[in-house]
Protein backbone atom coordinates (compact mmCIF):
# COMPACT_ATOMS: atom_id res chain seq x y z
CA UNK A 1 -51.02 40.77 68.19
CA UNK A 2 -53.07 39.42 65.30
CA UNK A 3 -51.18 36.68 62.72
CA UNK A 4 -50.42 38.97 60.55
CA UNK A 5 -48.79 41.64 62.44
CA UNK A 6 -46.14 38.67 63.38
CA UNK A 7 -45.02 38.81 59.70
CA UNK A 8 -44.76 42.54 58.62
CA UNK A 9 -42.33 45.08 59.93
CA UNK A 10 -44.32 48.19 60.54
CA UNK A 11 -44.00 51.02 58.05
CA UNK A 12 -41.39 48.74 55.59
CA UNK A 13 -41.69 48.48 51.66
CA UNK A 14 -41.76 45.00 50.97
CA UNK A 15 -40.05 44.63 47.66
CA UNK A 16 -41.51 41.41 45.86
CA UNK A 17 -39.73 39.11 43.49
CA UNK A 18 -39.36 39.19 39.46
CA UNK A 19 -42.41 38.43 37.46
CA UNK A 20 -40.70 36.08 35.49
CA UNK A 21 -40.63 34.07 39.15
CA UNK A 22 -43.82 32.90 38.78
CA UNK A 23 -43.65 30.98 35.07
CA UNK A 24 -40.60 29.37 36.23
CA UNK A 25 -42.42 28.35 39.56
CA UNK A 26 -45.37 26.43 38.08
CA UNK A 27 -43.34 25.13 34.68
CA UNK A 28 -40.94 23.19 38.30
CA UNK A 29 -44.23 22.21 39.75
CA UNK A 30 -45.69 21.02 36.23
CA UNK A 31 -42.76 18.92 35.77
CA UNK A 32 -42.45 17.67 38.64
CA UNK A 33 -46.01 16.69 39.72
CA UNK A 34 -45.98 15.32 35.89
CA UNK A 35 -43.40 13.32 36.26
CA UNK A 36 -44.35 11.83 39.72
CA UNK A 37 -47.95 11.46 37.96
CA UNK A 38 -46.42 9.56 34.91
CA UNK A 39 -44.17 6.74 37.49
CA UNK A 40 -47.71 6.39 39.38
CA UNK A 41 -50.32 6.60 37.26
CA UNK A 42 -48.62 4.22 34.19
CA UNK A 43 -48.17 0.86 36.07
CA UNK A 44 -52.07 1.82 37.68
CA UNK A 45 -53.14 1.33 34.03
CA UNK A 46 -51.25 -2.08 34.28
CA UNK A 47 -52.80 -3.59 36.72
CA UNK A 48 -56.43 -2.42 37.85
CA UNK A 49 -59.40 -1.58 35.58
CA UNK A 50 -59.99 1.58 32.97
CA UNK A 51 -62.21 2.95 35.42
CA UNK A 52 -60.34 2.95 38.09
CA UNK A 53 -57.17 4.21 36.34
CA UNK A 54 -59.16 6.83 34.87
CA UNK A 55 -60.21 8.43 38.45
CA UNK A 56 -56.39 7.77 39.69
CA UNK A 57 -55.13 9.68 36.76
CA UNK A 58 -58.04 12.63 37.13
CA UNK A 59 -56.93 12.91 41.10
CA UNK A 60 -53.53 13.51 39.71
CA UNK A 61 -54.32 15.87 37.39
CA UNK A 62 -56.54 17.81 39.97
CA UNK A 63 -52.98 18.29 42.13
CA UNK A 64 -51.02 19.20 39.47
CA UNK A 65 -53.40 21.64 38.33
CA UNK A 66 -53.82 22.94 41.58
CA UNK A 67 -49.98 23.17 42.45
CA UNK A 68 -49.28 24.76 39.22
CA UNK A 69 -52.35 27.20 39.91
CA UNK A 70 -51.00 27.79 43.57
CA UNK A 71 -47.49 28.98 42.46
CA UNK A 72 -49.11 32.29 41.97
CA UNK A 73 -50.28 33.22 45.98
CA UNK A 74 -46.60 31.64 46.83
CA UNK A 75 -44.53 33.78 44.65
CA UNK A 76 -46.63 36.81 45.45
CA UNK A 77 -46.21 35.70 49.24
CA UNK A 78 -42.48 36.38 49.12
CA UNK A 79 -40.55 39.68 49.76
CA UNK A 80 -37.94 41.39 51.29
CA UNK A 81 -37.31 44.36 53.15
CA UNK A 82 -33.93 46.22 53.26
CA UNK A 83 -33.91 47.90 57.03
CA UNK A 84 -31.18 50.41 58.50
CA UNK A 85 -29.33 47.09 59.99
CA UNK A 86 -31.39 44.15 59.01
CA UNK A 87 -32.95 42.74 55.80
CA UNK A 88 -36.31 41.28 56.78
CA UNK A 89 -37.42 37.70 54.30
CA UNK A 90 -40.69 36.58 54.00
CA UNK A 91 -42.19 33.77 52.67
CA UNK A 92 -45.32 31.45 52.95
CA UNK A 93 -49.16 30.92 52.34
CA UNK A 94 -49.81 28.39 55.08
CA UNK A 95 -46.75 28.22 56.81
CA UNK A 96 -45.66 31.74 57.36
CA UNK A 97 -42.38 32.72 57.43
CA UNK A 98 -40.32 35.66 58.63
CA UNK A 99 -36.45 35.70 58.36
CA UNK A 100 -34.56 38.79 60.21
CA UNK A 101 -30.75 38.44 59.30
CA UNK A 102 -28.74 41.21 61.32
CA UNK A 103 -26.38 42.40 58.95
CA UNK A 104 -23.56 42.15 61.19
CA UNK A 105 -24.16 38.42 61.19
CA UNK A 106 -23.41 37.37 57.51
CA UNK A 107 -20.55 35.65 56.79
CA UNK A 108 -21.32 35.77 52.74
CA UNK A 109 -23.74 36.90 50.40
CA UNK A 110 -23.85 34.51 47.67
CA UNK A 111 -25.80 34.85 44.08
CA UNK A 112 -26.21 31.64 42.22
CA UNK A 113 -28.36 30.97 38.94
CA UNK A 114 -29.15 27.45 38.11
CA UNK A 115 -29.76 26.23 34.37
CA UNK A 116 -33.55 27.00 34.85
CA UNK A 117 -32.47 30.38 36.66
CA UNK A 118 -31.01 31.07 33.92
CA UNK A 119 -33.02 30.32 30.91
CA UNK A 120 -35.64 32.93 32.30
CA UNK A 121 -32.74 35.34 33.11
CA UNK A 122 -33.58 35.02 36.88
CA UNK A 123 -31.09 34.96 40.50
CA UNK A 124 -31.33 33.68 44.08
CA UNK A 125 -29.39 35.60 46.35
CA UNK A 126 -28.68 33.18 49.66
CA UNK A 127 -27.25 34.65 52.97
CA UNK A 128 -24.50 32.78 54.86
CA UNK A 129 -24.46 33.60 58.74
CA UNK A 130 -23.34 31.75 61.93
CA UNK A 131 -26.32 29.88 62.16
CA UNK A 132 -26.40 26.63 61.02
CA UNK A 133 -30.37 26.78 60.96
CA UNK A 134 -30.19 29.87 58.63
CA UNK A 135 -32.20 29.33 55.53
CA UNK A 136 -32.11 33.22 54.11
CA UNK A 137 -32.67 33.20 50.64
CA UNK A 138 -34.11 35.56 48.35
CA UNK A 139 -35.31 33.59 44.80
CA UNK A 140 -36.54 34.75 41.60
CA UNK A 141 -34.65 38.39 41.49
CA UNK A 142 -33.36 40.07 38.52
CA UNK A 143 -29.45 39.28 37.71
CA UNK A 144 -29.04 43.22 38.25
CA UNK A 145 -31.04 43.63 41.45
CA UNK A 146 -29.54 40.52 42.88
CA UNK A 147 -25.81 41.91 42.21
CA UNK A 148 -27.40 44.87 43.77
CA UNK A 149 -28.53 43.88 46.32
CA UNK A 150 -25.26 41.43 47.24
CA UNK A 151 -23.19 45.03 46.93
CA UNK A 152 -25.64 46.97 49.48
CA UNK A 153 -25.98 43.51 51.85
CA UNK A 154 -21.47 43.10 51.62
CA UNK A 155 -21.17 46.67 52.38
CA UNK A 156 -23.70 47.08 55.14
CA UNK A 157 -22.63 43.58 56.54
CA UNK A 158 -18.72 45.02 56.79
CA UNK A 159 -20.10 48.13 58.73
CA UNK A 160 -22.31 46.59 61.08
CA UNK A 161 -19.18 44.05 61.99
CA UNK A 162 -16.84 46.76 62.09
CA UNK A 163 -19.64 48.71 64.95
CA UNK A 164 -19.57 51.90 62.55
């Protein structure tokens, strides 16, 4: 079975995340990587020479520019599938992921919308099942689709555990 067969359902409509995902991605990884930049890079300038704080500084700015440019294949790397009784997750450019979360296994379906979330009018819609291990999530949706889609996932969730 090649790789990628090991991450795609056959015949499924992968339905990808909000494209107001992707500025809120890379402004989180320009912040961050700035930050951790600024605490590393200012007491360099302290204590070797120009030159050599220069080419520290330049390194950093290569990552960050390359994280913020790499937000775009991980955002478009996500998805999610809605199946007859499973929702399939998938996530990843180097480490592949595939998430298959039986309906009749959640416990909860939970929307939540931090401050950033919400200032670009974005949702992450996190499954709670038995499994301690599970990490199903679905970031960067649409307020609406993510109510949505917690409606369709709490109703197919109650059939499935009831065996209808």
């Amino acid at each position: 079975m090649a790789g990628s067969e090991l991450f795609a359902p056959p015949t499924e409509r992968w339905i990808p995340l909000s494209p107001r995902y992707l500025p809120l991605r890379r402004l989180s990884a320009a912040l961050s990587w700035g930050l951790l930049a600024a605490l590393f890079v200012t007491p360099v300038f302290l204590f070797v020479d120009r030159t050599t704080a220069l080419v520290v500084a330049g390194g950093f700015l290569a990552v960050l520019g390359w994280r913020v440019i790499r937000q775009g294949a991980l955002v478009r790397a996500w998805g999610y599938a809605e199946r007859e009784t499973d929702l399939y997750i998938k996530a990843g450019i180097f480490w592949r992921r595939l998430t298959v979360v039986p309906y009749g296994r959640m416990q909860a379906v939970e929307v939540t919308a931090g401050p950033l979330e919400r200032a670009f009018n974005l949702a992450t819609v996190r499954l709670v099942t038995a499994s301690a291990q599970s990490d199903a999530r679905i970031p960067g949706l649409d307020p609406q689709a993510a109510a949505g889609l917690r409606d369709r996932l709490t109703e197919r969730g109650e059939t499935q555990a009831a065996g209808l």
